[in-house]
C-alpha atoms as a PDB file:
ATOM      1  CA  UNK A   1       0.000   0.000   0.000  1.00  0.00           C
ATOM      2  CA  UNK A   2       0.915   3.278  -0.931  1.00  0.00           C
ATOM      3  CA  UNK A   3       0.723   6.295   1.899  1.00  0.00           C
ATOM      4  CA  UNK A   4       0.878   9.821   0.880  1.00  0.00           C
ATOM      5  CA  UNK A   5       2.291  11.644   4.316  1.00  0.00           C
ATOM      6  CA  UNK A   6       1.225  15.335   4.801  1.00  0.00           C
ATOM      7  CA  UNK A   7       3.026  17.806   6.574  1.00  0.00           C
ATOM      8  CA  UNK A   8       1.227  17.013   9.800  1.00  0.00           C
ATOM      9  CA  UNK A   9       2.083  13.204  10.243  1.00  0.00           C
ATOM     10  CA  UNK A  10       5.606  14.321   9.255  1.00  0.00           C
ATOM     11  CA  UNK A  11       6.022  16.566  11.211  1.00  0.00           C
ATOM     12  CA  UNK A  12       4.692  14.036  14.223  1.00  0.00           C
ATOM     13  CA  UNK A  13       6.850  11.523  13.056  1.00  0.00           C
ATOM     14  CA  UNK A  14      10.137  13.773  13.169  1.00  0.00           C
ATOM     15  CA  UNK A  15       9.121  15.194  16.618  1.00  0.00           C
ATOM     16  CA  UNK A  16       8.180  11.235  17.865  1.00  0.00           C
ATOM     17  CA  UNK A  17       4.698  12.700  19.058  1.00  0.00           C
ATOM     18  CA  UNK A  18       2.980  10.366  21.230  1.00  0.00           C
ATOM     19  CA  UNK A  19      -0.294  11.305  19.391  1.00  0.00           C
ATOM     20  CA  UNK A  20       0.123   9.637  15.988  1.00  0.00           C
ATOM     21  CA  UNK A  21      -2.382   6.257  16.937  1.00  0.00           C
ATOM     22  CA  UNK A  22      -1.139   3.061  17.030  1.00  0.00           C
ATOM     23  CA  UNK A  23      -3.320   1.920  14.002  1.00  0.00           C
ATOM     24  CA  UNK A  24      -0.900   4.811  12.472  1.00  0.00           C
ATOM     25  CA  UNK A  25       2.130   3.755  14.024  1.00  0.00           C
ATOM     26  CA  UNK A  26       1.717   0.178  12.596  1.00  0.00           C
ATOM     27  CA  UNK A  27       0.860   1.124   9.334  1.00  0.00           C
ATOM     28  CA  UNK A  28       4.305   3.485   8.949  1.00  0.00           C
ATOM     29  CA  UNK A  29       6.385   0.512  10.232  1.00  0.00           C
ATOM     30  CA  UNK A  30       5.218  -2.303   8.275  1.00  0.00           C
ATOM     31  CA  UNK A  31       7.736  -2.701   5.172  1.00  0.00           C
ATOM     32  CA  UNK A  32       5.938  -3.780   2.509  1.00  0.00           C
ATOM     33  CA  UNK A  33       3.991  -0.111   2.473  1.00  0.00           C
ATOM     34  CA  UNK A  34       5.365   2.502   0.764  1.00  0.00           C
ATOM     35  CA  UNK A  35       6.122   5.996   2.415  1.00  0.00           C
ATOM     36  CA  UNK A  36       5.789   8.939   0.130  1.00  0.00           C
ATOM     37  CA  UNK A  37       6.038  12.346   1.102  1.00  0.00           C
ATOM     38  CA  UNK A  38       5.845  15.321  -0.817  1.00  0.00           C
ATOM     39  CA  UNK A  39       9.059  17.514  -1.713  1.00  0.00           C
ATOM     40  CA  UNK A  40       7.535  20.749  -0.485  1.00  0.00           C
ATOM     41  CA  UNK A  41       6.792  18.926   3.348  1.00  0.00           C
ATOM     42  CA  UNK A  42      11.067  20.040   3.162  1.00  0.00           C
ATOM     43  CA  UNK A  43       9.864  23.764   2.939  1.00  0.00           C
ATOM     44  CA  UNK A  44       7.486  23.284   5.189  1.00  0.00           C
ATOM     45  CA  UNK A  45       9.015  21.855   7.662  1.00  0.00           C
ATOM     46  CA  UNK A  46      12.454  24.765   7.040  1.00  0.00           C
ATOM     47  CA  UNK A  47       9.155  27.449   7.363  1.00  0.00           C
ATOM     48  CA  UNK A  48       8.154  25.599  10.743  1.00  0.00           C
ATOM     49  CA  UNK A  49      11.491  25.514  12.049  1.00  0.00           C
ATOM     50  CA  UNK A  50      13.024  29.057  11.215  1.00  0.00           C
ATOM     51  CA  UNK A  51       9.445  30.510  12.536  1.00  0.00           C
ATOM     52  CA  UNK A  52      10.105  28.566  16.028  1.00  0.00           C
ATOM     53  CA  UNK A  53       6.962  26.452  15.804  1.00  0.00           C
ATOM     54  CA  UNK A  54       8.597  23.364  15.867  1.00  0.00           C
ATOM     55  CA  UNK A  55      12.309  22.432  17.528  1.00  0.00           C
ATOM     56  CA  UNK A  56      14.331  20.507  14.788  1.00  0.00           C
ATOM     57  CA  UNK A  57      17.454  19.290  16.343  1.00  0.00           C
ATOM     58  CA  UNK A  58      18.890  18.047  13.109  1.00  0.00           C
ATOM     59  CA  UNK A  59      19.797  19.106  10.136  1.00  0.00           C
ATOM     60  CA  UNK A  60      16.807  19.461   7.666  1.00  0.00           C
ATOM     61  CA  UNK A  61      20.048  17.139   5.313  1.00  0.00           C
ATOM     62  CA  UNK A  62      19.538  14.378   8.072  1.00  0.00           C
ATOM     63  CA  UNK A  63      15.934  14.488   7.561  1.00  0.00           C
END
């Protein structure tokens, strides 16, 4: 299966929130689906960051 991530679960996922579900949480870690993500969530996410709404301890490189 095929997910499409938006910004939000990304975001989640890079900041381990404890609110993604576990119905969510299963579905990103089983290896036979595939995990796409848009190239503008990278904006985003820069945007986010240099705004100081969310922390990002790494590099947006190690991303």
């Amino acid at each position: 299966m095929q997910l499409l991530l938006d910004t939000h679960i990304v975001v989640s996922i890079v900041l381990n929130d404890r609110r993604l579900s576990a119905m969510q949480r299963e579905a990103l870690g089983k290896p036979y689906n595939e995990i796409l993500v848009s190239p503008i969530i990278a904006y985003e996410l820069t945007h986010l960051h240099r705004t100081r709404r969310i922390p990002l301890a790494e590099s947006m490189d190690q991303l």
